[in-house]
C-alpha atoms as a PDB file:
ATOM      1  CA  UNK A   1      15.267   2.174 -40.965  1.00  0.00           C
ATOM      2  CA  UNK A   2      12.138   4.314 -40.196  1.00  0.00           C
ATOM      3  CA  UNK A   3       9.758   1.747 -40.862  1.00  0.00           C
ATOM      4  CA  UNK A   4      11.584  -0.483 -38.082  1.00  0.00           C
ATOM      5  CA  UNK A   5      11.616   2.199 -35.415  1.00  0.00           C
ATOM      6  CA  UNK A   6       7.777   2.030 -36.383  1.00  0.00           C
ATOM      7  CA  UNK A   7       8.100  -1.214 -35.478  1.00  0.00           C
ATOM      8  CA  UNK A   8       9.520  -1.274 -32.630  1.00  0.00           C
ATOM      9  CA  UNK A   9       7.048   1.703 -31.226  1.00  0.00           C
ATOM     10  CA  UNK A  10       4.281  -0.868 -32.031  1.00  0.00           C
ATOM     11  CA  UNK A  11       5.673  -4.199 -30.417  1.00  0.00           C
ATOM     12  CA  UNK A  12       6.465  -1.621 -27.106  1.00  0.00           C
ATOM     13  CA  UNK A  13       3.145  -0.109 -27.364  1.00  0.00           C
ATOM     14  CA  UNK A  14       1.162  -3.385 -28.048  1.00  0.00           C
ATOM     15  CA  UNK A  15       3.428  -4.851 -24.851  1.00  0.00           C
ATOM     16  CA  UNK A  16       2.346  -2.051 -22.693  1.00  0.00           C
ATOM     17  CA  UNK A  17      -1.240  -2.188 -23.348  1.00  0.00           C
ATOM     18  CA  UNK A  18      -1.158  -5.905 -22.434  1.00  0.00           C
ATOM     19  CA  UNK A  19       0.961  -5.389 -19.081  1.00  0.00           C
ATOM     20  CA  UNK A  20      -1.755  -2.615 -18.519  1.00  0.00           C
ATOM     21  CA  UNK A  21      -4.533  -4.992 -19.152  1.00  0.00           C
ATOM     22  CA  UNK A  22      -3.572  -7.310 -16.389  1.00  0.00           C
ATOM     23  CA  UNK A  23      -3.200  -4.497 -13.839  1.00  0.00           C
ATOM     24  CA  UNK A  24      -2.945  -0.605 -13.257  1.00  0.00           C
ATOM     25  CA  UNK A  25       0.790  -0.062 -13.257  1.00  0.00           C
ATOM     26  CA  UNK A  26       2.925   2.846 -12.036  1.00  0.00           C
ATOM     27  CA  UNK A  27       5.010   4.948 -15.058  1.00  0.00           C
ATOM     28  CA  UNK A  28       7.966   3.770 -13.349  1.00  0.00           C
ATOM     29  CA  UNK A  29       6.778   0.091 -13.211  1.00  0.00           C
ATOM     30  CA  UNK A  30       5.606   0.257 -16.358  1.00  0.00           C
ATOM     31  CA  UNK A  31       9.118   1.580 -17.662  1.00  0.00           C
ATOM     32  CA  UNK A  32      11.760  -0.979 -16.133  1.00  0.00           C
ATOM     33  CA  UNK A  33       9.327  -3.675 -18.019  1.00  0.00           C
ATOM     34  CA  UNK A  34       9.415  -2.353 -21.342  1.00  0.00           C
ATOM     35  CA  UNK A  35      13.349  -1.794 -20.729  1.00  0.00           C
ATOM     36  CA  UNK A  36      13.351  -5.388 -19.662  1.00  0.00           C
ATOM     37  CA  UNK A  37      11.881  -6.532 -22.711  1.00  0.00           C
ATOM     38  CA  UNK A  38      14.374  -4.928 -24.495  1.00  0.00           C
ATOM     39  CA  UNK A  39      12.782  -1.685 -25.794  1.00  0.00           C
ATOM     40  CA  UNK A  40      15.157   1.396 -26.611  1.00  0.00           C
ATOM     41  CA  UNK A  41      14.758   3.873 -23.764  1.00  0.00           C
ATOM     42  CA  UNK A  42      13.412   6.710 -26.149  1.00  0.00           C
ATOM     43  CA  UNK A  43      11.309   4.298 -27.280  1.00  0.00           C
ATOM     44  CA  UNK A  44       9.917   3.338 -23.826  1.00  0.00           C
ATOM     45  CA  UNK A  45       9.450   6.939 -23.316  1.00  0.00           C
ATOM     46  CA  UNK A  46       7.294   7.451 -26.606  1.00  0.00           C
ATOM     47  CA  UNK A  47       5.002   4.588 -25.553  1.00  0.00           C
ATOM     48  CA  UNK A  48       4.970   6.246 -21.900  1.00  0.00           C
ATOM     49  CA  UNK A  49       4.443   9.844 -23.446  1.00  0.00           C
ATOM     50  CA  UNK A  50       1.532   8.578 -25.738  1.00  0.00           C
ATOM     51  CA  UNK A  51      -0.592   6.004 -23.052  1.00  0.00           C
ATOM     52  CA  UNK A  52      -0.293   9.136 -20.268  1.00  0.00           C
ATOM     53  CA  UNK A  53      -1.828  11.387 -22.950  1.00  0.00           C
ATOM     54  CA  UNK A  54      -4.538   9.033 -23.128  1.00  0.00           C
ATOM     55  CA  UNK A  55      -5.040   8.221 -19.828  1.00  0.00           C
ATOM     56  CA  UNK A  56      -3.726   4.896 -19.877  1.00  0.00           C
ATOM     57  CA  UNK A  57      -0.733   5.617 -17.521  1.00  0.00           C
ATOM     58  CA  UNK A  58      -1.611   7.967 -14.264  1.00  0.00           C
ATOM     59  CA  UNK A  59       0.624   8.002 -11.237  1.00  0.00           C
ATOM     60  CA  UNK A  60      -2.089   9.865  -9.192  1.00  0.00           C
ATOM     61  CA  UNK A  61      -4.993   7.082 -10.156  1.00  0.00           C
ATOM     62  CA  UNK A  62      -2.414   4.275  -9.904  1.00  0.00           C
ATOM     63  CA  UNK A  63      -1.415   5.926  -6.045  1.00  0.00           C
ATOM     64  CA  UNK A  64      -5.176   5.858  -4.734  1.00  0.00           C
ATOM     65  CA  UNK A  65      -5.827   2.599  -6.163  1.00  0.00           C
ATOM     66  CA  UNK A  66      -2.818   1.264  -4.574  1.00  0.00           C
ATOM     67  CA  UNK A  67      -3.506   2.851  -1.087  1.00  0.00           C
ATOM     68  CA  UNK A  68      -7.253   1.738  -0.909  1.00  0.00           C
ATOM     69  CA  UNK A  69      -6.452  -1.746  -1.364  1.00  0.00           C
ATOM     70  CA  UNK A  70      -4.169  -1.516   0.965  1.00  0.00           C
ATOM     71  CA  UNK A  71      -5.860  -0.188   3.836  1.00  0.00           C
ATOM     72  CA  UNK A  72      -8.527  -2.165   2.856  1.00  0.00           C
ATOM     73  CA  UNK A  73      -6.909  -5.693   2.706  1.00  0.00           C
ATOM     74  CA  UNK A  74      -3.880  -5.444   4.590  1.00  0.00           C
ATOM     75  CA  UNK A  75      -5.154  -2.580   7.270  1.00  0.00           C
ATOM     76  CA  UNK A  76      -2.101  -0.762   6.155  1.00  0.00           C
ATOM     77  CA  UNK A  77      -1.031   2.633   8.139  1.00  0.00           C
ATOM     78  CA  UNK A  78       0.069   6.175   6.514  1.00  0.00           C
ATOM     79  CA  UNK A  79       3.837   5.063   6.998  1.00  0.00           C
ATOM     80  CA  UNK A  80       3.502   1.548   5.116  1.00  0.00           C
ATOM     81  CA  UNK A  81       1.539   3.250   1.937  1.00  0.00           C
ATOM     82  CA  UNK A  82       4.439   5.408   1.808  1.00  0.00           C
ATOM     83  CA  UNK A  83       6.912   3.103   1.543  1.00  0.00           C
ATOM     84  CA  UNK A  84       4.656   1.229  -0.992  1.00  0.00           C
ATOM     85  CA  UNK A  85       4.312   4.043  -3.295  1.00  0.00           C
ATOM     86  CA  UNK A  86       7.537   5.544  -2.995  1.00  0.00           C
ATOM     87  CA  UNK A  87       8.930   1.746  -4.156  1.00  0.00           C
ATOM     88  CA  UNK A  88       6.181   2.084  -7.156  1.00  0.00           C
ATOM     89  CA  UNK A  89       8.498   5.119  -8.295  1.00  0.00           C
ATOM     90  CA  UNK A  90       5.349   7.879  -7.170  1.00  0.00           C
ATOM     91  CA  UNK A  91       6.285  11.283  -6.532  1.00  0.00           C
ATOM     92  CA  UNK A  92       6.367  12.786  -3.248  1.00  0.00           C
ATOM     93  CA  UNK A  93       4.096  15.554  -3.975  1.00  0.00           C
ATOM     94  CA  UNK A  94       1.502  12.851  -5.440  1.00  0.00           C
ATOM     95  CA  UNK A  95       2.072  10.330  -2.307  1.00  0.00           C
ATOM     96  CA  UNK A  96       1.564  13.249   0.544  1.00  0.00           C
ATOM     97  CA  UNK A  97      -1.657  14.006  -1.494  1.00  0.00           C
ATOM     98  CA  UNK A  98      -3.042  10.286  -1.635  1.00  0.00           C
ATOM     99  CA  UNK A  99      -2.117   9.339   2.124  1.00  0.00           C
ATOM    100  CA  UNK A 100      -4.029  12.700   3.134  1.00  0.00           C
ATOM    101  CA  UNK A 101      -6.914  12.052   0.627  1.00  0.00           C
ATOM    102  CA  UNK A 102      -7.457   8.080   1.994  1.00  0.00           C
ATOM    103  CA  UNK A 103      -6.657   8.994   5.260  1.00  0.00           C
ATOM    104  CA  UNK A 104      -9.079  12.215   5.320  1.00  0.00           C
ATOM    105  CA  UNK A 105     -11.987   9.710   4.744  1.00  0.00           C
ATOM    106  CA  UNK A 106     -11.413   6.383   6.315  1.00  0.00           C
ATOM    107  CA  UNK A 107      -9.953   6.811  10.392  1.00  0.00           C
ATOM    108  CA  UNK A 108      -6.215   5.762  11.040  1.00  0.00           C
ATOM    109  CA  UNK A 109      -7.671   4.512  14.577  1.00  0.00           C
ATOM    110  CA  UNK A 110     -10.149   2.071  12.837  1.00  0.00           C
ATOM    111  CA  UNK A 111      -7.741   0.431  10.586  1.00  0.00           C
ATOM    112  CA  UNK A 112      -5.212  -0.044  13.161  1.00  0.00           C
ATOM    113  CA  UNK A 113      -8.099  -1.658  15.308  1.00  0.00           C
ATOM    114  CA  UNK A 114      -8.895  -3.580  12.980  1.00  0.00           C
ATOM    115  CA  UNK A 115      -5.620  -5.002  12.412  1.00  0.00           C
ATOM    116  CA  UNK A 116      -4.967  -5.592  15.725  1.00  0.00           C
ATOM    117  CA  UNK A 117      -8.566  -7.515  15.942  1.00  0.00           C
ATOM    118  CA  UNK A 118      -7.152  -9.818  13.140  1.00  0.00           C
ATOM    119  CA  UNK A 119      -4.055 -10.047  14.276  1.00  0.00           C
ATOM    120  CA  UNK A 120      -5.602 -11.522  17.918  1.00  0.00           C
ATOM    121  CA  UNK A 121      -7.916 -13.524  15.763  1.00  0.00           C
ATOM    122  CA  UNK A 122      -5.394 -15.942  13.899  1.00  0.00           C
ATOM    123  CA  UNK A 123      -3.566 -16.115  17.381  1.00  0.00           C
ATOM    124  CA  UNK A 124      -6.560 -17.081  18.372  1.00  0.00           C
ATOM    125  CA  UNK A 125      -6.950 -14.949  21.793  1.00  0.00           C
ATOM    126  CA  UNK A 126      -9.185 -12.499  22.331  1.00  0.00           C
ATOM    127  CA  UNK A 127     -11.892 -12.178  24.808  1.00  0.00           C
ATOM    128  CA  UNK A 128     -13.431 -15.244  23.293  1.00  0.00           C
ATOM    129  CA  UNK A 129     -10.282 -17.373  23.962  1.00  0.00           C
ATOM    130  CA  UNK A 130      -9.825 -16.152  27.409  1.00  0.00           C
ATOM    131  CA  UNK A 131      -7.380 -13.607  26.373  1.00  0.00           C
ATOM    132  CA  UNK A 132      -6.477 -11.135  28.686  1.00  0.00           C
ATOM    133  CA  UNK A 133      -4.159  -7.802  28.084  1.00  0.00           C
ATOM    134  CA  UNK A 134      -4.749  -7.481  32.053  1.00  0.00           C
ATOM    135  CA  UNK A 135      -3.027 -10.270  33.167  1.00  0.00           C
ATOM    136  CA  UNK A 136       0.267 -10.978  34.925  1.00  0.00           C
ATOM    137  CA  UNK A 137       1.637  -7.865  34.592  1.00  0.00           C
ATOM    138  CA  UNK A 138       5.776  -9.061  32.439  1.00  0.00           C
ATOM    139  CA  UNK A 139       3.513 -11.220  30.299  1.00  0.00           C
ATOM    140  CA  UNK A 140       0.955  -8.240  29.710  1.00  0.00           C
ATOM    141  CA  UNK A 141       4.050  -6.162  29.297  1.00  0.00           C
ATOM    142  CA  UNK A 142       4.975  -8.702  26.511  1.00  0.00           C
ATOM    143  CA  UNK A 143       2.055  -8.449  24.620  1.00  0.00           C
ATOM    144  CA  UNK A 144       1.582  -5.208  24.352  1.00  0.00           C
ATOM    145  CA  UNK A 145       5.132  -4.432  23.173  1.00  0.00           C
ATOM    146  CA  UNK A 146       4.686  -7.496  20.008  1.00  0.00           C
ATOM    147  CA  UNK A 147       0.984  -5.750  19.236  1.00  0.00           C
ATOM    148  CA  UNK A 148       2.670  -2.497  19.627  1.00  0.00           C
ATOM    149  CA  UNK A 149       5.669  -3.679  17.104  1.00  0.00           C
ATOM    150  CA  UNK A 150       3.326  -5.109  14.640  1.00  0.00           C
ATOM    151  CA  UNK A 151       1.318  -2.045  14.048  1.00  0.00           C
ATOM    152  CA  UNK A 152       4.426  -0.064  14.052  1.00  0.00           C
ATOM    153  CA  UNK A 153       5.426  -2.600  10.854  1.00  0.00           C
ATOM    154  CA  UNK A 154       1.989  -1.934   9.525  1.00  0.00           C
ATOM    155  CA  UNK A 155       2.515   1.750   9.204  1.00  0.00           C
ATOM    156  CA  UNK A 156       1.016   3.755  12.329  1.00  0.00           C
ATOM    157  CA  UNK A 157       2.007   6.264  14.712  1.00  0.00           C
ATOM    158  CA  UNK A 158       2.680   6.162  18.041  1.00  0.00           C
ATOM    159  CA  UNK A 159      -0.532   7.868  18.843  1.00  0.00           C
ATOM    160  CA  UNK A 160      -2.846   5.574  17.077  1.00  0.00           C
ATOM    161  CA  UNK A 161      -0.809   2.611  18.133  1.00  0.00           C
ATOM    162  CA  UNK A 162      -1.490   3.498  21.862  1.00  0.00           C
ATOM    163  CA  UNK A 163      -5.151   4.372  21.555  1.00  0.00           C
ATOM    164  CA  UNK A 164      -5.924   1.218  19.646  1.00  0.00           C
ATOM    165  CA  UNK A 165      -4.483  -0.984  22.595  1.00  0.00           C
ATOM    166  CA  UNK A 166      -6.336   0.966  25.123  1.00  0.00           C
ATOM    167  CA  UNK A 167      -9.601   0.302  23.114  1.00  0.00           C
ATOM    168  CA  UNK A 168      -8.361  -3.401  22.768  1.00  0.00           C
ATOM    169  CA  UNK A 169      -8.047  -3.276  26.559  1.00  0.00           C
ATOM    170  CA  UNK A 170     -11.320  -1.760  27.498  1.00  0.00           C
ATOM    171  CA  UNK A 171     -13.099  -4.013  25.440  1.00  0.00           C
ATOM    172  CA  UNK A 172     -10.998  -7.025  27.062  1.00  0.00           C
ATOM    173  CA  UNK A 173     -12.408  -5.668  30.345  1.00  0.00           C
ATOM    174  CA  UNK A 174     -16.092  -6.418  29.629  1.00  0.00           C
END
């Protein structure tokens, strides 16, 4: 009966390492797919317990990996990172520390800018196009409420959300 506890710590352990080999993973993640696979929960835990102590399994690593890449590919804002993270099963303490930490070294206004830029891009306006935030004043009205929306879905503030479209509209004045 021992040896197939042993067992069973090995198969968990062995299935953990190769869910960790395909990606970082949060402890939480990392839990509800051992459970899934059938693992006893103080199994699970063991395995947990054991790739933490070796580094394997770190929330905080796992939170600023998670929060570069998505500022980086998605231009995500403070809000939208923590929503990600909390969903990952990542502590409050260690999301309020990651969104400061990212956010202390790459400029809220910048990424929102930038996903504005793309967002005008695959609409294909822009200065380029003819585009024109200055025109016909309900239509202008329009547009600046859907850009306005979508960054609000992307994660920013109200602040950065209204300097971003008054950059967006300076440089559509040129």
């Amino acid at each position: 009966m021992v040896n197939n506890g042993h067992d069973e710590f090995q198969r968990a352990y062995a299935a953990a390492l190769r869910l960790l080999g395909l990606c970082d993973r949060s402890k939480k993640d990392l839990r509800e797919r051992l459970s899934k696979k059938g693992y006893s929960a103080e199994v699970v835990e063991r395995v947990l317990s054991q790739l933490e102590s070796m580094g394997y399994v770190d929330d905080e690593r796992f939170a600023l990996k998670f929060a570069m890449d998505a500022v980086k590919r998605k231009n995500a804002g403070p809000e939208a990172i923590r929503y990600g993270l909390q969903q990952k099963g990542i502590q409050k303490e260690i999301i309020d520390g990651t969104v400061s930490k990212v956010f202390q070294d790459i400029d809220e206004k910048t990424v929102a800018r930038r996903a504005l830029s793309k967002k005008l891009e695959l609409r294909g306006r822009g200065v380029a196009a003819g585009f024109s935030l200055r025109s016909r004043s309900a239509a202008r009205n329009d547009e600046i409420k859907r850009l306005s929306d979508y960054l609000r879905r992307k994660g920013f503030s109200y602040d950065i959300i209204k300097a971003a479209i008054r950059e967006i509209k300076e440089e559509d004045d040129i």
